[in-house]
N, C-alpha and C. Protein backbone atom coordinates (compact mmCIF):
# COMPACT_ATOMS: atom_id res chain seq x y z
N UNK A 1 26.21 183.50 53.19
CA UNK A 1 25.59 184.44 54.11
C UNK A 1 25.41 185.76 53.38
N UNK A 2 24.45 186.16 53.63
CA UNK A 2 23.99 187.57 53.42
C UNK A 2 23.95 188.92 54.16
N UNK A 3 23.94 190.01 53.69
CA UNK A 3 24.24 191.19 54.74
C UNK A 3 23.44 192.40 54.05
N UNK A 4 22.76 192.95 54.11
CA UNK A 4 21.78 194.14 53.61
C UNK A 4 22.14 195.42 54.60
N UNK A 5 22.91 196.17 54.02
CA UNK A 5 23.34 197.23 54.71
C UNK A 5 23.88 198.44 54.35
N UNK A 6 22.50 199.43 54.40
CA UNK A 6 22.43 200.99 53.31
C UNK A 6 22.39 200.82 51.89
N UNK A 7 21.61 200.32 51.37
CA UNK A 7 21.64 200.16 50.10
C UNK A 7 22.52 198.69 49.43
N UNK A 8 23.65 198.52 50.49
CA UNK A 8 24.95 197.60 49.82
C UNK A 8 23.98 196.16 49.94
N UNK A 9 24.51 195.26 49.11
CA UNK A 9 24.09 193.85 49.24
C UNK A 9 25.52 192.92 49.46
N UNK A 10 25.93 192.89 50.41
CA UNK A 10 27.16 192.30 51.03
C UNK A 10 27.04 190.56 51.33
N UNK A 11 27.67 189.91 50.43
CA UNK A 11 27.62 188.48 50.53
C UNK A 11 29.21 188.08 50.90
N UNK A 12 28.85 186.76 51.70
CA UNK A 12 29.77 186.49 52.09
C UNK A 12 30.47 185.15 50.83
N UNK A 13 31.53 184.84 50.75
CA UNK A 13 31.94 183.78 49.51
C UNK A 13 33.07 183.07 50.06
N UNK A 14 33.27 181.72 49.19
CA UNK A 14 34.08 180.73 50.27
C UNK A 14 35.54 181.15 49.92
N UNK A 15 35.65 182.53 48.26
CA UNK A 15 36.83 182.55 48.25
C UNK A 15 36.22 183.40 46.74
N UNK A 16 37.24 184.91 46.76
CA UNK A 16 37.25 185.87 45.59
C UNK A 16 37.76 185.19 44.85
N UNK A 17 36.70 184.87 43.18
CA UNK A 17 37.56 184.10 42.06
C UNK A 17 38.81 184.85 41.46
N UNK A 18 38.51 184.17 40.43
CA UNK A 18 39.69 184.81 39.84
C UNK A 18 39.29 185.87 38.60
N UNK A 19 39.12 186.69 38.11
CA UNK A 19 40.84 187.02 37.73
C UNK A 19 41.25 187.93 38.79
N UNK A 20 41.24 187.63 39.78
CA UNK A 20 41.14 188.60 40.83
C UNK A 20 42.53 187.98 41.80
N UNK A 21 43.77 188.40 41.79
CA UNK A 21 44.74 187.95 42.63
C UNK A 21 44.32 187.01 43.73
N UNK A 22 45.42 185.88 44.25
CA UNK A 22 45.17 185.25 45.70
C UNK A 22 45.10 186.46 46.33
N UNK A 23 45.69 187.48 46.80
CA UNK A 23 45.56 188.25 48.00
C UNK A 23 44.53 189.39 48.28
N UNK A 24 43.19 189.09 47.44
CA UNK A 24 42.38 190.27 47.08
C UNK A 24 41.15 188.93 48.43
N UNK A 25 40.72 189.52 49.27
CA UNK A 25 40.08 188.92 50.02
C UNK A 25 38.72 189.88 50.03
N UNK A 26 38.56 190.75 49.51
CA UNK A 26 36.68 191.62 49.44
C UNK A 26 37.21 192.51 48.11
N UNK A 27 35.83 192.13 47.61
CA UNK A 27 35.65 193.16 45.93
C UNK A 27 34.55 193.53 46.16
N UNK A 28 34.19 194.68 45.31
CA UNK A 28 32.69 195.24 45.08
C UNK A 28 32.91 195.59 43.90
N UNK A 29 31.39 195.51 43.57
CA UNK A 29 30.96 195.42 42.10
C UNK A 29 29.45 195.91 42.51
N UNK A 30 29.35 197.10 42.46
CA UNK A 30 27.99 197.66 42.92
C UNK A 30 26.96 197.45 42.32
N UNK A 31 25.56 196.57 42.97
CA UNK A 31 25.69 196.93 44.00
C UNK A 31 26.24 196.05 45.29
N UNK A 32 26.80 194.87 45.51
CA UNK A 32 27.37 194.06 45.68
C UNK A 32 28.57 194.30 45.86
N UNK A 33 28.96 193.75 47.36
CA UNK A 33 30.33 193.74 47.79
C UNK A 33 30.58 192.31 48.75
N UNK A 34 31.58 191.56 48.00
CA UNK A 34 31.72 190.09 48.05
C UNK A 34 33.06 190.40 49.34
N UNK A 35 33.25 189.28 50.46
CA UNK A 35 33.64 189.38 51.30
C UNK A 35 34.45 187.39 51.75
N UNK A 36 35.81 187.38 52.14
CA UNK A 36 35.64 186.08 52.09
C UNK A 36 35.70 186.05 53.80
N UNK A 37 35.71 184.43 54.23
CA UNK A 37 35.01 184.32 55.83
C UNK A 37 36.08 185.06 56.59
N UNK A 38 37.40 185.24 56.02
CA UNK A 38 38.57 185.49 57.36
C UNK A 38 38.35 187.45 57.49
N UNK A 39 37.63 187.98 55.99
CA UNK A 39 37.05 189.85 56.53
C UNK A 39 35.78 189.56 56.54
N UNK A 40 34.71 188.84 56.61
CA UNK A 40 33.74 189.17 56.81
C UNK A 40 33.04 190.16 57.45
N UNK A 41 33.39 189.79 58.63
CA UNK A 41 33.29 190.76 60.26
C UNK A 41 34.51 192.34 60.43
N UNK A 42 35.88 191.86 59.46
CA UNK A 42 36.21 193.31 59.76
C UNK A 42 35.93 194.34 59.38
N UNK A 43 35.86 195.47 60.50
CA UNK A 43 35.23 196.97 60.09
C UNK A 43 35.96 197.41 59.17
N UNK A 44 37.20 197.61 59.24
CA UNK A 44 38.47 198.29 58.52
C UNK A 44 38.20 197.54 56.77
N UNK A 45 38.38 196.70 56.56
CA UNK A 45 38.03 195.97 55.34
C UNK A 45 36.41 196.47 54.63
N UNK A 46 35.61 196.34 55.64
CA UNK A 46 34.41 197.08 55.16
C UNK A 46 34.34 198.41 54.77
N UNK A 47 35.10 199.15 56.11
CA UNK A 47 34.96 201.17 55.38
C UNK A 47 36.02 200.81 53.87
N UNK A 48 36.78 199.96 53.33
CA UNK A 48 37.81 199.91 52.67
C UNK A 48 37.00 199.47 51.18
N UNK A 49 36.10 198.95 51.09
CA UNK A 49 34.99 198.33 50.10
C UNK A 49 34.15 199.33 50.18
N UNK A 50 33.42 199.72 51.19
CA UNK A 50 32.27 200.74 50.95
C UNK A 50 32.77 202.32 50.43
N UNK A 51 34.13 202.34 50.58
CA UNK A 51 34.65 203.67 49.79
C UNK A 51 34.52 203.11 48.61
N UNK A 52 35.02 202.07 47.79
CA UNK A 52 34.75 201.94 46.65
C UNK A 52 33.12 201.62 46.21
N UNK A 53 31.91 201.28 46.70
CA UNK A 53 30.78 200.98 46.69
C UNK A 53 30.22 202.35 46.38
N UNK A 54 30.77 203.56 47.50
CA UNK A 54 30.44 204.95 46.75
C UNK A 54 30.95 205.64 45.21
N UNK A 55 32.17 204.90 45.50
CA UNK A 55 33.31 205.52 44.17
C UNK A 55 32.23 205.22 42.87
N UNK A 56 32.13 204.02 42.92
CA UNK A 56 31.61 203.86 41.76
C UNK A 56 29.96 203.87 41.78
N UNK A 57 29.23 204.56 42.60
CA UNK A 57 27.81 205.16 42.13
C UNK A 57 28.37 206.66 41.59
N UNK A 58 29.35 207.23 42.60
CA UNK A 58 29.31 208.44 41.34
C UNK A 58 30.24 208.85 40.48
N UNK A 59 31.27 207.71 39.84
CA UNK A 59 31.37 207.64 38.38
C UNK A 59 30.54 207.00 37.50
N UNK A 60 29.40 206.24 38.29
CA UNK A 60 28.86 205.26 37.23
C UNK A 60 29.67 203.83 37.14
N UNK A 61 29.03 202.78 37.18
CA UNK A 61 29.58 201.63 37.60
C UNK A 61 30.90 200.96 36.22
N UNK A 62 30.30 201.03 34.96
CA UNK A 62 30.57 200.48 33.82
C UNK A 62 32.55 201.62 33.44
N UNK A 63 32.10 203.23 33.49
CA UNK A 63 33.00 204.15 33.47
C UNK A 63 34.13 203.56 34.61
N UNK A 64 33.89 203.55 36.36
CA UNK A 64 34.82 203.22 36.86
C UNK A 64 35.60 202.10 36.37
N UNK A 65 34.89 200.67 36.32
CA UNK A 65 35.52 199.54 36.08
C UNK A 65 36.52 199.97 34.72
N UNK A 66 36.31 200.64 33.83
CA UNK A 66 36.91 200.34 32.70
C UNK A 66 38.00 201.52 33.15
N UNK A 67 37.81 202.47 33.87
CA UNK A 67 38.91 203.44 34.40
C UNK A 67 39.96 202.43 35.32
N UNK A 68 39.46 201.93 36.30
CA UNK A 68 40.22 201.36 37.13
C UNK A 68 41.32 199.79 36.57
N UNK A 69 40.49 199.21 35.66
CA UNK A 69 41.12 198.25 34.71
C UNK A 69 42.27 198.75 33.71
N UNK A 70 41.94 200.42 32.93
CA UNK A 70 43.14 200.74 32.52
C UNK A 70 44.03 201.26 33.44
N UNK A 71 43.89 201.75 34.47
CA UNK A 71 44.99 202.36 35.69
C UNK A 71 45.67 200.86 35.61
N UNK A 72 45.27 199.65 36.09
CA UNK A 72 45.82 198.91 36.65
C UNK A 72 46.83 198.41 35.73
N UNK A 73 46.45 198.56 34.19
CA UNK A 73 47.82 198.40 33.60
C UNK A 73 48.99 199.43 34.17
N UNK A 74 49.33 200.07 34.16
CA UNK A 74 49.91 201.22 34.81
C UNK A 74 50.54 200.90 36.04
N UNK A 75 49.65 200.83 37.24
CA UNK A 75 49.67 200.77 38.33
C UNK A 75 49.64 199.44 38.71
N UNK A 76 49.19 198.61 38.32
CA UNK A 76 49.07 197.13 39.00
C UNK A 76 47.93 197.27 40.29
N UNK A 77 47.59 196.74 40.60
CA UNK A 77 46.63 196.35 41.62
C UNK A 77 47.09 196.45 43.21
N UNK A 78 46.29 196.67 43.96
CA UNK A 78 46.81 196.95 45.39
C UNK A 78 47.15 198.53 45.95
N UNK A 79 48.05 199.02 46.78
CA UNK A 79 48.27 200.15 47.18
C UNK A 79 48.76 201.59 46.39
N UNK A 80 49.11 200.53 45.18
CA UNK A 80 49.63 201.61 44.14
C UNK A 80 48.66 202.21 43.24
N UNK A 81 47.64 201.48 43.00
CA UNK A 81 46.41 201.98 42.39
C UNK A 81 45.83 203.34 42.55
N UNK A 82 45.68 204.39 42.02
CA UNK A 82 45.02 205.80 42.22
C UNK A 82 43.54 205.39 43.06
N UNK A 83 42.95 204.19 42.48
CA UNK A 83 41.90 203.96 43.04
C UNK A 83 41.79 202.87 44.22
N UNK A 84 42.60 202.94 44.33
CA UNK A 84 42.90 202.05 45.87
C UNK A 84 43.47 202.91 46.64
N UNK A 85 44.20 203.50 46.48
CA UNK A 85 44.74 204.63 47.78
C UNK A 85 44.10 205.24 48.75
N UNK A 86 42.80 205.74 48.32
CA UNK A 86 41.98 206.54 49.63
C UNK A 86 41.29 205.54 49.91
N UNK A 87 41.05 204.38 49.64
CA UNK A 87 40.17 202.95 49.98
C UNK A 87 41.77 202.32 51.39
N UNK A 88 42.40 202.35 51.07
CA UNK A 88 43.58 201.68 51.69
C UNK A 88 43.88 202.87 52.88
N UNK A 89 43.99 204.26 52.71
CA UNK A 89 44.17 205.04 53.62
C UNK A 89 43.20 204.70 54.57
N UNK A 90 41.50 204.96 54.06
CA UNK A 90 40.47 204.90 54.87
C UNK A 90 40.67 203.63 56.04
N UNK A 91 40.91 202.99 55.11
CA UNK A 91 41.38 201.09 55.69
C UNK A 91 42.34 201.31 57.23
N UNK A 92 43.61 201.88 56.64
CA UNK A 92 45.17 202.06 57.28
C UNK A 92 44.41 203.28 58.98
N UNK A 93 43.54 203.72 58.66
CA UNK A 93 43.23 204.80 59.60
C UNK A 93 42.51 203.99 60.47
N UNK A 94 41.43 203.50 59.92
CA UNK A 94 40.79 202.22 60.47
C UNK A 94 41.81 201.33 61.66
N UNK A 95 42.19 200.75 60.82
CA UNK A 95 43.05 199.64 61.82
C UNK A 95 44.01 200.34 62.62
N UNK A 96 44.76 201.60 62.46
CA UNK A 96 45.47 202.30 63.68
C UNK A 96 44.64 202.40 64.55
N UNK A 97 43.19 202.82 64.51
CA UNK A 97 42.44 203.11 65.42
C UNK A 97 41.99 201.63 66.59
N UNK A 98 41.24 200.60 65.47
CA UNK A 98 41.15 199.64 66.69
C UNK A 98 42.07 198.61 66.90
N UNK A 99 43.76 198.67 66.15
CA UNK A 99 44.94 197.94 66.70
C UNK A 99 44.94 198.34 68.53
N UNK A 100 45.15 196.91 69.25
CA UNK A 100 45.33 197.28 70.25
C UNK A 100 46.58 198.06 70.86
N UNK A 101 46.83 199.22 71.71
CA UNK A 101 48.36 200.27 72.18
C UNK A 101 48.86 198.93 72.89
N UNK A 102 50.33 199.54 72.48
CA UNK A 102 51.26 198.94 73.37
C UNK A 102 51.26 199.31 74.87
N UNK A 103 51.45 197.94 75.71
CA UNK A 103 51.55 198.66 77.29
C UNK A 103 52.23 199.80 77.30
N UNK A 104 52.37 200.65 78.09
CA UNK A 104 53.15 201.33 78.22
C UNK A 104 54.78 201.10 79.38
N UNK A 105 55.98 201.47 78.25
CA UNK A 105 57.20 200.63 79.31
C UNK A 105 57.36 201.78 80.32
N UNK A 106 57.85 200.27 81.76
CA UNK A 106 58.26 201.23 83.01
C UNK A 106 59.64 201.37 83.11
């Protein structure tokens, strides 16, 4: 499946290869942002990719990747990443917002 939306070319895939961890479920690689079926549809996962879809038009696509590949020696991949953090905040703000509230106790 396909998705054309602001410039992004958002495909859907039966599963992020590798060298890309089991737990990495959406990458972008601009202009292209790959999505597997269980985030397809989530918003939070999307603002979480399209921060990086901007990141890297304005470092330049080739500069980020090779920035973010040496961080990750460093940092490893996921929340600890310099370049995952405001992608994961944006994300984390996201899902507080449409997690459903707890009833409220009587």
């Amino acid at each position: 499946m396909l998705r054309l939306s602001g410039g992004r070319i958002e495909i859907r895939v039966p599963k992020i290869p590798r060298p890309f961890p089991k737990n990495v479920y959406a990458t972008t690689l601009w202009p292209f942002v790959f999505y597997e079926p269980q985030v397809w549809d989530d918003e939070c996962v999307q603002k979480h990719e399209r921060y990086h879809w901007i990141d890297q038009i304005r470092w330049l696509v080739i500069p980020w990747l090779v920035i973010y590949l040496l961080l990750s020696l460093k940092y490893g991949g996921g929340r600890n990443h310099p370049l995952e953090k405001p992608a994961y905040a944006i994300q984390d703000e996201c899902s507080a917002r449409t997690r459903p509230k707890p009833a409220p106790k009587s």
